[in-house]
Protein backbone atom coordinates (compact mmCIF):
# COMPACT_ATOMS: atom_id res chain seq x y z
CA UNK A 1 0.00 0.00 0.00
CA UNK A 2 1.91 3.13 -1.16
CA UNK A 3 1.44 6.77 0.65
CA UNK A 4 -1.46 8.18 -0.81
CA UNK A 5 -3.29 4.65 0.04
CA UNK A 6 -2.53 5.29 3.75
CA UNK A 7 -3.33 8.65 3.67
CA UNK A 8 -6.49 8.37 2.13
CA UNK A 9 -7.50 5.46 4.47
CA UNK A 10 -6.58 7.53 7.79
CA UNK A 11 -8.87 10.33 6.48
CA UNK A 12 -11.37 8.09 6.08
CA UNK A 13 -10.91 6.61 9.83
CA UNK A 14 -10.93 9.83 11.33
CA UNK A 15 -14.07 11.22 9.08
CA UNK A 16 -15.37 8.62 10.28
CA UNK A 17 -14.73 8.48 13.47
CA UNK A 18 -15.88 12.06 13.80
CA UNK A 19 -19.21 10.87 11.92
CA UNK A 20 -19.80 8.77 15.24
CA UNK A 21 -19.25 11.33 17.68
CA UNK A 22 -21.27 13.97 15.89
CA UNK A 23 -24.14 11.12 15.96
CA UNK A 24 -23.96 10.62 19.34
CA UNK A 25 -23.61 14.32 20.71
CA UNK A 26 -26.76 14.75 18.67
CA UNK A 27 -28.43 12.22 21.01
CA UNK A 28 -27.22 13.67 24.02
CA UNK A 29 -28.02 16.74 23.33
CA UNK A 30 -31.45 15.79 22.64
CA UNK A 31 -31.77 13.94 25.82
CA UNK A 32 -30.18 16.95 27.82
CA UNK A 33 -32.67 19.59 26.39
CA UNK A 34 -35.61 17.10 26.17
CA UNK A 35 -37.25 15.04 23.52
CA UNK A 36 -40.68 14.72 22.11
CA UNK A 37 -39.76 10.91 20.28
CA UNK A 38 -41.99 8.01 20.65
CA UNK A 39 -39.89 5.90 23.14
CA UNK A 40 -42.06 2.86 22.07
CA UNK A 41 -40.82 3.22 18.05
CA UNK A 42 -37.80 4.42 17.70
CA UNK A 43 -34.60 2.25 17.73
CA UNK A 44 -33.85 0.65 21.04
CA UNK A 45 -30.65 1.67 21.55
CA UNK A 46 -31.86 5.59 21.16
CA UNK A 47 -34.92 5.39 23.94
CA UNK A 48 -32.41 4.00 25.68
CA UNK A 49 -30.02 6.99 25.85
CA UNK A 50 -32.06 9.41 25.18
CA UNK A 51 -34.12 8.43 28.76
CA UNK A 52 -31.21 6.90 30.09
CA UNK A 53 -28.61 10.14 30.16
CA UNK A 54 -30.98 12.90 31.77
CA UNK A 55 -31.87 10.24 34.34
CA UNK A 56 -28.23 9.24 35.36
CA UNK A 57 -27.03 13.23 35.26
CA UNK A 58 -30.47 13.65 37.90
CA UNK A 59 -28.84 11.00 40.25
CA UNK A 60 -25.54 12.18 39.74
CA UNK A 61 -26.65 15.46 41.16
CA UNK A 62 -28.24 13.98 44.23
CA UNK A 63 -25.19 11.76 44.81
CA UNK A 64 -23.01 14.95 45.08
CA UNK A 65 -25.69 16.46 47.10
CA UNK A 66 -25.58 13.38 49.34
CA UNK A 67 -21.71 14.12 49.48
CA UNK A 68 -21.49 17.08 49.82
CA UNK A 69 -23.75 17.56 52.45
CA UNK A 70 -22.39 15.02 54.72
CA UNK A 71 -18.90 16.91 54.13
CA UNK A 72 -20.27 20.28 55.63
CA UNK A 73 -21.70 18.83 58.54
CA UNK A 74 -18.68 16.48 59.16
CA UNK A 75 -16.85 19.34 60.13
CA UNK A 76 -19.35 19.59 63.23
CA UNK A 77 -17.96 16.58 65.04
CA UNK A 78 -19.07 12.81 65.33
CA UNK A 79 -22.25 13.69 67.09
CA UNK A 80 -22.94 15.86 64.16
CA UNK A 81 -23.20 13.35 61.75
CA UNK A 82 -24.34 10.56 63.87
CA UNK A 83 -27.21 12.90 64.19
CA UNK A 84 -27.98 12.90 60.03
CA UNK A 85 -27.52 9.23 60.53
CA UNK A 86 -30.02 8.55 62.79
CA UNK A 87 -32.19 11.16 61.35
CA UNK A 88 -32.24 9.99 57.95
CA UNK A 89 -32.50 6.27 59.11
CA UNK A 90 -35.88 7.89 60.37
CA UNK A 91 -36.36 9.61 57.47
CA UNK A 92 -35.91 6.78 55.06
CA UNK A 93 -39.41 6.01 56.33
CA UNK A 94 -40.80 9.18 54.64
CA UNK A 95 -38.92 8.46 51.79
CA UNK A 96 -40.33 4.84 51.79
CA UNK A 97 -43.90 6.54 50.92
CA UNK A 98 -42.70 9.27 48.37
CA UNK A 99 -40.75 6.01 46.59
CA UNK A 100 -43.78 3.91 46.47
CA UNK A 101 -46.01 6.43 45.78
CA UNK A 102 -44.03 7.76 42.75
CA UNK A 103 -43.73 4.05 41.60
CA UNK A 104 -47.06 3.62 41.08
CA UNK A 105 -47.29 6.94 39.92
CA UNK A 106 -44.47 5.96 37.03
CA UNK A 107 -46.68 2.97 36.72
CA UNK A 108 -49.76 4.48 35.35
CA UNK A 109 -48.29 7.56 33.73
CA UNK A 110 -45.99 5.63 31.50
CA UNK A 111 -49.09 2.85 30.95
CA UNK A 112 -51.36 5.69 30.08
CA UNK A 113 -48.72 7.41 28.10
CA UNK A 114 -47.77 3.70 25.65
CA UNK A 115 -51.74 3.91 25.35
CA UNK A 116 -52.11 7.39 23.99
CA UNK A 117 -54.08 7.88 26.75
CA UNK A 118 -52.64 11.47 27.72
CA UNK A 119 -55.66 13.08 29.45
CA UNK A 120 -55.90 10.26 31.53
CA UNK A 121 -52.34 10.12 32.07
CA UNK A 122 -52.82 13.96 33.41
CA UNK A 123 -55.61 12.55 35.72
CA UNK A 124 -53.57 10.00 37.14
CA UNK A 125 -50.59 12.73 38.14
CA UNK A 126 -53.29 14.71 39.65
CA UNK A 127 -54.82 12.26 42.07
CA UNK A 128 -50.75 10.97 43.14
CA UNK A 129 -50.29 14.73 43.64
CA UNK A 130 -53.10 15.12 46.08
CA UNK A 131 -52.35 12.09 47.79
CA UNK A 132 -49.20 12.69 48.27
CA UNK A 133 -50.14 16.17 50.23
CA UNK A 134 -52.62 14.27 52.28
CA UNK A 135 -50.04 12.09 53.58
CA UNK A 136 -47.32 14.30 54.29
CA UNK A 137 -49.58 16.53 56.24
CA UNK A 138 -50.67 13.38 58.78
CA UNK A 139 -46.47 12.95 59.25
CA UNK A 140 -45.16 16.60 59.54
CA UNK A 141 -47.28 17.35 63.09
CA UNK A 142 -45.67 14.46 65.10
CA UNK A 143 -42.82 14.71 63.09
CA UNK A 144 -42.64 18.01 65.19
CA UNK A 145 -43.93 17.56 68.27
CA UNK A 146 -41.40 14.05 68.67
CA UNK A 147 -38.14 15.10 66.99
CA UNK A 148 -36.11 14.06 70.38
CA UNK A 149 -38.21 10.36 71.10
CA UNK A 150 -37.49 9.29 68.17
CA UNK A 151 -33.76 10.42 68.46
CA UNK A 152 -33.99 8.73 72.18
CA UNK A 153 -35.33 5.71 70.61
CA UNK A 154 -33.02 5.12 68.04
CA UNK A 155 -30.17 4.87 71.01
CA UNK A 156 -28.45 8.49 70.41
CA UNK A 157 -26.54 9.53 72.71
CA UNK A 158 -27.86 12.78 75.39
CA UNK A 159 -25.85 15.34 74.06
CA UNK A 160 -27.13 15.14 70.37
CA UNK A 161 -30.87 14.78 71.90
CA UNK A 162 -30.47 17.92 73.53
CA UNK A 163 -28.12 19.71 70.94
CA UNK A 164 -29.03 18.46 67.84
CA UNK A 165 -33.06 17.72 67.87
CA UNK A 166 -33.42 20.99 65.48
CA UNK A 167 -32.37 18.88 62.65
CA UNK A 168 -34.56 16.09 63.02
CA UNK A 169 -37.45 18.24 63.44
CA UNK A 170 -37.04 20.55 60.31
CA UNK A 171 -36.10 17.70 58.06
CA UNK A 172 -39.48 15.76 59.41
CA UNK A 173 -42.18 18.90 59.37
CA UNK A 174 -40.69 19.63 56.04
CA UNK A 175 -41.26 16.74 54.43
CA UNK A 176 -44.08 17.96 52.14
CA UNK A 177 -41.28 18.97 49.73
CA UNK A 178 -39.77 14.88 49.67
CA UNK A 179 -43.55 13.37 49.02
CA UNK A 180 -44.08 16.09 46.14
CA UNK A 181 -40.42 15.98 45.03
CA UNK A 182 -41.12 11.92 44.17
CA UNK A 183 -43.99 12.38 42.81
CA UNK A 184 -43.68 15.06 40.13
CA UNK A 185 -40.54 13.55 39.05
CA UNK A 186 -42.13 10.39 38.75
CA UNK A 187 -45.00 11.78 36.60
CA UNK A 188 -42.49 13.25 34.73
CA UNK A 189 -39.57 9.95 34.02
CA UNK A 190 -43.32 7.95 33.57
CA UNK A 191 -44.29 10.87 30.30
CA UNK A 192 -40.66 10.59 29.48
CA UNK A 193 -39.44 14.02 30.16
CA UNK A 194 -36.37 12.92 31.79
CA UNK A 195 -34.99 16.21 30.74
CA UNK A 196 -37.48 18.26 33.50
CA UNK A 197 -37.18 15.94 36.19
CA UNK A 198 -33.40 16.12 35.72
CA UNK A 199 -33.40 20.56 36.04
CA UNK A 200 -35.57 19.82 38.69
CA UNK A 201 -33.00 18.03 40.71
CA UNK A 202 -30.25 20.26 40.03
CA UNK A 203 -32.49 22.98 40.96
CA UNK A 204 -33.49 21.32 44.25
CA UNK A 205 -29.75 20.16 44.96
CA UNK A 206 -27.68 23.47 43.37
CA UNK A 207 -29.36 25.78 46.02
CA UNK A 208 -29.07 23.53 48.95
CA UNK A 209 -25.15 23.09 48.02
CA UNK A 210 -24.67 26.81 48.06
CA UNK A 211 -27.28 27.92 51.37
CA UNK A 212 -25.23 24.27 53.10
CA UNK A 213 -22.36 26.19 54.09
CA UNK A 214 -23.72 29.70 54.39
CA UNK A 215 -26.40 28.81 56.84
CA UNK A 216 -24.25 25.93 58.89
CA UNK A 217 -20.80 28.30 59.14
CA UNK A 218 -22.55 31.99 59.08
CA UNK A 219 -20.40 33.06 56.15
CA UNK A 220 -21.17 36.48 55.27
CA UNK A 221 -24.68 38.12 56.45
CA UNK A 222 -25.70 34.20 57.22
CA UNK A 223 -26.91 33.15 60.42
CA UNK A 224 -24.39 30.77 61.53
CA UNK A 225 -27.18 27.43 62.65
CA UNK A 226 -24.70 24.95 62.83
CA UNK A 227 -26.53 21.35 61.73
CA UNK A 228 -30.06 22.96 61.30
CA UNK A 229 -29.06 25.22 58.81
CA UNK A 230 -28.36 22.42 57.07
CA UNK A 231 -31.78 20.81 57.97
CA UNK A 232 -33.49 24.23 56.09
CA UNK A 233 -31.12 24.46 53.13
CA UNK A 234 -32.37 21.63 52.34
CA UNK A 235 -36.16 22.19 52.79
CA UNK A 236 -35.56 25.85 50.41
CA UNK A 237 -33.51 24.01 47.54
CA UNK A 238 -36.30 21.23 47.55
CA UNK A 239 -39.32 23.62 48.09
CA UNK A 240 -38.06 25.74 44.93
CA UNK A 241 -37.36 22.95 42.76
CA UNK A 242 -41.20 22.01 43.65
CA UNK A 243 -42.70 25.18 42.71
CA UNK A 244 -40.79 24.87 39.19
CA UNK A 245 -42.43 21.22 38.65
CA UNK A 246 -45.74 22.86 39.40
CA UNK A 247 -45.21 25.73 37.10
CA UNK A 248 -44.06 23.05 34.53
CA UNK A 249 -46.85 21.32 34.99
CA UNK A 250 -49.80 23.93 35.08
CA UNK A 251 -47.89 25.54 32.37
CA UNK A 252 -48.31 23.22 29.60
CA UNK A 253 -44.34 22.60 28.62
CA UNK A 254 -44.80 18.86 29.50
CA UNK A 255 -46.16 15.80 28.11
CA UNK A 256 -48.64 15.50 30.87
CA UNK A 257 -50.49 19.10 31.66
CA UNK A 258 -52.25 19.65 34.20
CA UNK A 259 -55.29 22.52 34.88
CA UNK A 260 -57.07 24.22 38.20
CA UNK A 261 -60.18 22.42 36.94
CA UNK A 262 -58.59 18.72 37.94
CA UNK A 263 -57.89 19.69 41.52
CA UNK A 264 -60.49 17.84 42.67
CA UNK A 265 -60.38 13.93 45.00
CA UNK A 266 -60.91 11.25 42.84
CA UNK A 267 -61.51 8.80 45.17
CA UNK A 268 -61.33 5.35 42.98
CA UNK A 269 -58.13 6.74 40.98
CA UNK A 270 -56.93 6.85 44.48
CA UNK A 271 -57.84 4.05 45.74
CA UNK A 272 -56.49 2.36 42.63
CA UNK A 273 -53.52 4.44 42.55
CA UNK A 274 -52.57 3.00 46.20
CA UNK A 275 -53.55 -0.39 45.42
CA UNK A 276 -50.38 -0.49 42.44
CA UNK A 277 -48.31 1.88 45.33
CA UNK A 278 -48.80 -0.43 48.36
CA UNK A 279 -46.59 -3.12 47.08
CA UNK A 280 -43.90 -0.19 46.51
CA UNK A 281 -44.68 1.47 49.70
CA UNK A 282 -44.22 -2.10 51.64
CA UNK A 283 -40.72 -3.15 49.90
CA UNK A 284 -39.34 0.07 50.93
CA UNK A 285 -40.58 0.09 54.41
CA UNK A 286 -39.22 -3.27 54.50
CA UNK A 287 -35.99 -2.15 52.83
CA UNK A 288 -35.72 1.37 55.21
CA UNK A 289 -36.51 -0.29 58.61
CA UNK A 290 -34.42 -2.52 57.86
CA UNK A 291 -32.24 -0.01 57.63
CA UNK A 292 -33.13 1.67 61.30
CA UNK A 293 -32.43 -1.57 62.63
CA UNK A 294 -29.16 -1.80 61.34
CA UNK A 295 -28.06 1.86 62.32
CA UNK A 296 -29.70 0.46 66.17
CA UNK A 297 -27.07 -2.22 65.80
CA UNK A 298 -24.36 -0.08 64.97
CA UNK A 299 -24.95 2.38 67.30
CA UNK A 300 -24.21 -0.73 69.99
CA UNK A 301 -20.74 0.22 69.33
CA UNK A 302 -20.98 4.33 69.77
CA UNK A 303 -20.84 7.25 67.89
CA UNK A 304 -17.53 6.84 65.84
CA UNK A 305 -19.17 3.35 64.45
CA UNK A 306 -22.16 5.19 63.40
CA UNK A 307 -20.51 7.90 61.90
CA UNK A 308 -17.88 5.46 59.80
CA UNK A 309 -20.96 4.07 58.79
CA UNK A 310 -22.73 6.94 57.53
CA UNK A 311 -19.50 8.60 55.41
CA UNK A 312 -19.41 4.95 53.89
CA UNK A 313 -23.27 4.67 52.62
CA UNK A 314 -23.16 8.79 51.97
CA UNK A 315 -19.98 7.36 49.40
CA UNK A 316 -21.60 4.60 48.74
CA UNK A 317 -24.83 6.41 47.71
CA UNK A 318 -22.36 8.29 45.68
CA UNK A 319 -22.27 5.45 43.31
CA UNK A 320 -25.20 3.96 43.35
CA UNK A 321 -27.96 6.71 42.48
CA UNK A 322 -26.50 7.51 39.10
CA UNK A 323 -27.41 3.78 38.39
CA UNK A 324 -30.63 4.47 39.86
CA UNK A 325 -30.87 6.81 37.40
CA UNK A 326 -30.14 3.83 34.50
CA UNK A 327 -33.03 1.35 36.88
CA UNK A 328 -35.22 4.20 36.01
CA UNK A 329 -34.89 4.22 32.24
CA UNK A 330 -35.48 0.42 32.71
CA UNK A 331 -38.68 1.12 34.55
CA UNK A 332 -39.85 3.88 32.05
CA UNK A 333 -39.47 1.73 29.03
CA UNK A 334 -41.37 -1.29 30.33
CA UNK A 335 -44.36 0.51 31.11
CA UNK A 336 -44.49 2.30 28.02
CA UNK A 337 -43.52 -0.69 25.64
CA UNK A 338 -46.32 -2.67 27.74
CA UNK A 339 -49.04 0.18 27.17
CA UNK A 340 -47.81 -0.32 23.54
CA UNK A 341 -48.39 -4.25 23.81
CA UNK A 342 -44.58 -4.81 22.96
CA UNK A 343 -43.60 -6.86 26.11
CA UNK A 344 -40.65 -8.43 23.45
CA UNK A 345 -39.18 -4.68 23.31
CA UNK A 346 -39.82 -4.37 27.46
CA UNK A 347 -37.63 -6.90 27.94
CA UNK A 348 -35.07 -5.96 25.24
CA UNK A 349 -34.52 -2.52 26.69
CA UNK A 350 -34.16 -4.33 30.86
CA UNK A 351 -31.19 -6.65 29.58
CA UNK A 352 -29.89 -3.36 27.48
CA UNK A 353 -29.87 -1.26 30.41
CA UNK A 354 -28.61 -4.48 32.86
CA UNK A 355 -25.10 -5.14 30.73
CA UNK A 356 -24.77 -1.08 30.84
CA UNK A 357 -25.15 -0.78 34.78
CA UNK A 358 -23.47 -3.85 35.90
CA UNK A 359 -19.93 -2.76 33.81
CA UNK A 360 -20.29 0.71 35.17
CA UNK A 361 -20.56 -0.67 38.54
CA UNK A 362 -18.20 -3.76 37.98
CA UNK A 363 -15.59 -0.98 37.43
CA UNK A 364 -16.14 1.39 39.37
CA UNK A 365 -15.80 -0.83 42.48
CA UNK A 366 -12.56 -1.53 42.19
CA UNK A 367 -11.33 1.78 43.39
CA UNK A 368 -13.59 1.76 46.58
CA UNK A 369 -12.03 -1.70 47.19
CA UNK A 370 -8.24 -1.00 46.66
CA UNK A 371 -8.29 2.93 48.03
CA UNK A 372 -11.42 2.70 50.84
CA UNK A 373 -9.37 4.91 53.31
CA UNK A 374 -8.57 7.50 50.76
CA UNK A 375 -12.58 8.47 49.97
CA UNK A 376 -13.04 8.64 53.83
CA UNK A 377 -10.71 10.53 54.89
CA UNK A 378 -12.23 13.18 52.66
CA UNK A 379 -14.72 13.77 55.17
CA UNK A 380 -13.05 13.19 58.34
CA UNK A 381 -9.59 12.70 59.66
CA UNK A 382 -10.57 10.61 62.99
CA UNK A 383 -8.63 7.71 63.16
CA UNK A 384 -11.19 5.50 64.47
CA UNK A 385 -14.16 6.39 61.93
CA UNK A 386 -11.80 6.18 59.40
CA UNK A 387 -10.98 2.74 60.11
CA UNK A 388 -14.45 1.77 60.48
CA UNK A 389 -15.73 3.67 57.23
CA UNK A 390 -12.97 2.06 54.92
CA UNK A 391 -14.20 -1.22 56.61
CA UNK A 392 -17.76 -0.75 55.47
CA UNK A 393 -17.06 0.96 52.03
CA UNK A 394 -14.81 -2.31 51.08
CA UNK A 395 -16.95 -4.93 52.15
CA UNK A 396 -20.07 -3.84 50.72
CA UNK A 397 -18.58 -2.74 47.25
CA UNK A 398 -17.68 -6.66 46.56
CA UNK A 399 -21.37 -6.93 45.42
CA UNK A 400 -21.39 -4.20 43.39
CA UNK A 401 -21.55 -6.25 40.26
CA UNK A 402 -24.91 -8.29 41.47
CA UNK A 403 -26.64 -4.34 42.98
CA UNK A 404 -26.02 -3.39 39.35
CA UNK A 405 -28.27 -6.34 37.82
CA UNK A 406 -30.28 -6.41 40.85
CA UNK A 407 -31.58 -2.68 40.73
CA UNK A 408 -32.69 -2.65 37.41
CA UNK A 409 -34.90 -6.18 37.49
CA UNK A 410 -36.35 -4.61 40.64
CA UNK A 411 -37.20 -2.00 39.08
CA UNK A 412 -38.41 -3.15 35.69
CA UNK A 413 -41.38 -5.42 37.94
CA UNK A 414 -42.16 -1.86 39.30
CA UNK A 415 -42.15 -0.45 36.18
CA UNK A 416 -45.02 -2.91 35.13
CA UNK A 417 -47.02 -2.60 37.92
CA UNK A 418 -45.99 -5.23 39.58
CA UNK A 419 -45.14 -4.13 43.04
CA UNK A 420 -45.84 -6.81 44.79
CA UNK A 421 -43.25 -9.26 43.79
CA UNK A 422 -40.32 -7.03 44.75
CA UNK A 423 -42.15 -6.73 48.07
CA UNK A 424 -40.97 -10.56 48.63
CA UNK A 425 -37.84 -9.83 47.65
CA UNK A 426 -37.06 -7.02 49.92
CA UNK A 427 -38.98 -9.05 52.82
CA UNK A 428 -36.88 -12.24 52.38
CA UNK A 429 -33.41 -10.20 51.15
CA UNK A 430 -33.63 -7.74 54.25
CA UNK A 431 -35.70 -8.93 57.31
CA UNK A 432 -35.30 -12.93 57.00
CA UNK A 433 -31.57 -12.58 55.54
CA UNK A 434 -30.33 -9.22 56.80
CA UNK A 435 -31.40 -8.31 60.22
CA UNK A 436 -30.86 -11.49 61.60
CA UNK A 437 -27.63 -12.58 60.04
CA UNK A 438 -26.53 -8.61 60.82
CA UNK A 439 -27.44 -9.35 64.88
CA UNK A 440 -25.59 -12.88 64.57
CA UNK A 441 -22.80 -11.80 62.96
CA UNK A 442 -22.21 -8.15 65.04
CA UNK A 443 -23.28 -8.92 68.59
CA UNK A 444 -23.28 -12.91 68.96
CA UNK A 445 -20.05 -13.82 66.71
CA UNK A 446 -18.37 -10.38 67.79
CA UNK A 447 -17.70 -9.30 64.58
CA UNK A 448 -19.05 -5.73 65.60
CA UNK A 449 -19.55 -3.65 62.82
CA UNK A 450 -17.97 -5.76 60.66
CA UNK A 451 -20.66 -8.59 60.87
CA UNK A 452 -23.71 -5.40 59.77
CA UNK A 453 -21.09 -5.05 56.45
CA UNK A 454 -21.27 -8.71 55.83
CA UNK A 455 -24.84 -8.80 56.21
CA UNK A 456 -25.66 -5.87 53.57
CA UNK A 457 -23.61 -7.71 50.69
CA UNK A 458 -25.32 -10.98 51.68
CA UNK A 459 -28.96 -9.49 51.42
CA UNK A 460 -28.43 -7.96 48.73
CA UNK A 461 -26.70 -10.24 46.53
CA UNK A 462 -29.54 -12.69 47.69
CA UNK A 463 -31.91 -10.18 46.33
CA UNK A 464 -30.62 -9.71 42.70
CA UNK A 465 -30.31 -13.53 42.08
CA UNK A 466 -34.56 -13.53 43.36
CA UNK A 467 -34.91 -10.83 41.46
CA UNK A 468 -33.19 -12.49 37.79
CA UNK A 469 -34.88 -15.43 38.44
CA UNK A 470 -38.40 -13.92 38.58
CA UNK A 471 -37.73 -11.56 35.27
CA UNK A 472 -36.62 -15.07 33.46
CA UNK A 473 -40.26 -16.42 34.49
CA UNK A 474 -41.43 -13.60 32.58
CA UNK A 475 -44.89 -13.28 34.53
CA UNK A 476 -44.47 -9.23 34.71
CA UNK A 477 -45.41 -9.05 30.93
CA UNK A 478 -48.60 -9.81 31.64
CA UNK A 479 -49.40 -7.25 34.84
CA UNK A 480 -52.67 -5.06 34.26
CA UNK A 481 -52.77 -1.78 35.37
């Protein structure tokens, strides 16, 4: 091959090279500023990005909220963040309801939307909105009026009940803005504007990264609030990213629009509504107690333990919601290719979306396994919850490769309605296999801490093998909503 041959042939390799990049910049520029395609007829490999990338760059904002957060307040102390421990161990409660709320709410929205069914899609938003005030109304009040019981309860120690109980009470009264959060974005991913749920997000988590430090230090004209400034950071970013879904959403820019004249209890579309949600509701309160009673174990071992364990889940959290983000793409697709009647396609786009999340884990892993102490000691330089937090972070991120698979079955049954057979999973995975084997292994084998690490990998890995096993059965593809 002479000179000009090569020359012409590397031309060609970078044109078209180039030719491929251009292509796919196109596609995530799309998804970035929001697309109007048919997810249920384009090619496969296009929903998938195009619902995928908006969805992963939401998480990916909440996981460096979840960071960054925890790296303000670790500069309090131990007691400090064994207090957003214990809190949000509380909390996850709350967030149990907003999750299974909003997965029933993805449920029918993305049904409704497969169907062409778009007013009744609007309808169905409605009805998870107003249930979703109802409820977080009955919880703010003795969310209140209790902040330092249920701080006493969950073991902490006298000087955060009596320092501390501000945060636990703002985060609690405020939770209007979690349930609503959930659920717009949900009616949102379920339409398939990823794109708005994603600014919503960074909306919600951009302002409470800047008020974090102004309101906990007093920089500037600031108060200086110490942990509950944190607490109401929190409460504005998420209260103004709220009032943009609603203006979104009264204002016509999204696939499902809603008007004053729908503001109205539906009681049936409720009643149906929680009927699809109560299977999500119950696997995560299964999964979040769970997850109180494995912060009550901890805390047998004080306040350093607890906080070693927080960093570690904040981190681990870090890497995990951006593949909730993928799980949610998963979930998206099946309920629209099922309102389509193309359960072949459903399924496609789960094992698509599976291979993607369990490499991105698979790799990813590897540098919380060999450098543990290095991501920890970003947030504190005790020697003891350093120790402690590298312990957890390494342990758990062996099963990173099974979570990956795991998260995205899960949520592809939730996706088609059915709740109810993830509720198993979480009640066998966490209560029969976790608690127990966490108690064994931490206080009667005294492992300590180490034994709660070995149960979460155990449960969990337990969980995704249910979980493939179940999808292989293929019973989901037939779920009526």
């Amino acid at each position: 091959m002479n000179d000009r041959n090569i020359t012409k042939l590397s031309i060609f390799q970078i044109s078209h090279r180039l030719s491929f990049f251009k292509r796919w910049w196109r596609v995530f520029s799309e998804a970035v500023k929001g697309s109007d395609r048919d997810y249920t007829e384009i090619p496969l490999n296009k929903a998938v990005f195009l619902l995928a990338i908006p969805m992963v760059l939401e998480m990916a904002m909440e996981s460096i909220f979840a960071i960054v957060d925890i790296f303000f307040v670790s500069s309090l102390g131990a007691d400090a963040i064994a207090t957003v421990g214990i809190t949000e161990s509380v909390l996850t409660l709350i967030y149990a309801i907003a999750f299974g709320l909003a997965m029933g709410t993805n449920a029918l929205v993305s049904r409704r939307v497969g169907e062409k069914h778009f007013a009744e899609a609007s309808s169905e938003g409605m009805q998870a909105i107003i249930t979703g005030i109802i409820i977080s109304l009955l919880i703010a009040v003795p969310g209140l009026i209790f902040a330092k019981d249920l701080l006493r309860l969950m073991g902490a120690s006298p000087q955060i009940i009596t320092e501390y109980s501000a945060y636990p009470a703002i985060m609690y009264g405020g939770n209007i803005v979690i349930m609503l959060l959930f659920i717009n974005n949900a009616i949102f991913r379920g339409a398939g504007d990823a794109a708005i749920a994603m600014r919503v997000l960074w909306i919600a988590n951009g302002i409470n990264l800047i008020l974090d430090p102004l309101l906990i230090f007093g920089i500037g004209p600031f108060p200086e609030m110490g942990i509950a400034g944190a607490a109401i950071a929190t409460n504005i970013g998420r209260g103004t990213a709220v009032a943009y879904q609603f203006y979104i959403l009264f204002n016509g820019k999204a696939r499902v629009k809603l008007g004053i004249q729908m503001v109205k209890i539906r009681w049936l579309k409720i009643v149906h509504l929680l009927n699809i949600s109560y299977g999500g509701i119950l696997q995560s309160i299964i999964a979040t107690t769970s997850w109180v009673f494995m912060v009550r174990i901890i805390s047998h071992f004080g306040s350093e333990a607890v906080a070693g364990y927080t960093i570690a889940i904040r981190i681990i959290i870090f890497l995990l919601l951006p593949s909730w983000g993928l799980s949610n793409a998963a979930s998206t697709l099946v309920g629209q290719n099922l309102g389509a009647n193309r359960s072949d396609r459903a399924e496609q786009s789960v094992w698509k979306v599976s291979k993607i999340n369990v490499v991105f884990l698979g790799v990813l892993s590897l540098f919380f396994i060999a450098y543990p102490e290095f991501f920890i000691r970003l947030f504190t330089t005790d020697a003891n919850v350093v120790s402690i937090g590298a312990d957890c972070l390494r342990i758990v991120s062996y099963g990173f490769i099974f979570y990956g698979l795991g998260m995205v079955l899960v949520q592809s049954f939730n996706g088609a309605g059915d709740t109810r057979t993830p509720t198993i999973f979480n009640l066998v995975a966490f209560w029969m296999i976790e608690i127990p084997l966490a108690y064994l292994l931490a206080i009667q084998f005294g492992f300590e801490q180490r034994g709660v690490f070995y149960a979460i990998i155990i449960a969990e890995s337990s969980m995704s093998l249910m979980a493939w096993y179940f999808f292989r059965k293929g019973k989901w593809k037939t779920q009526q909503v």
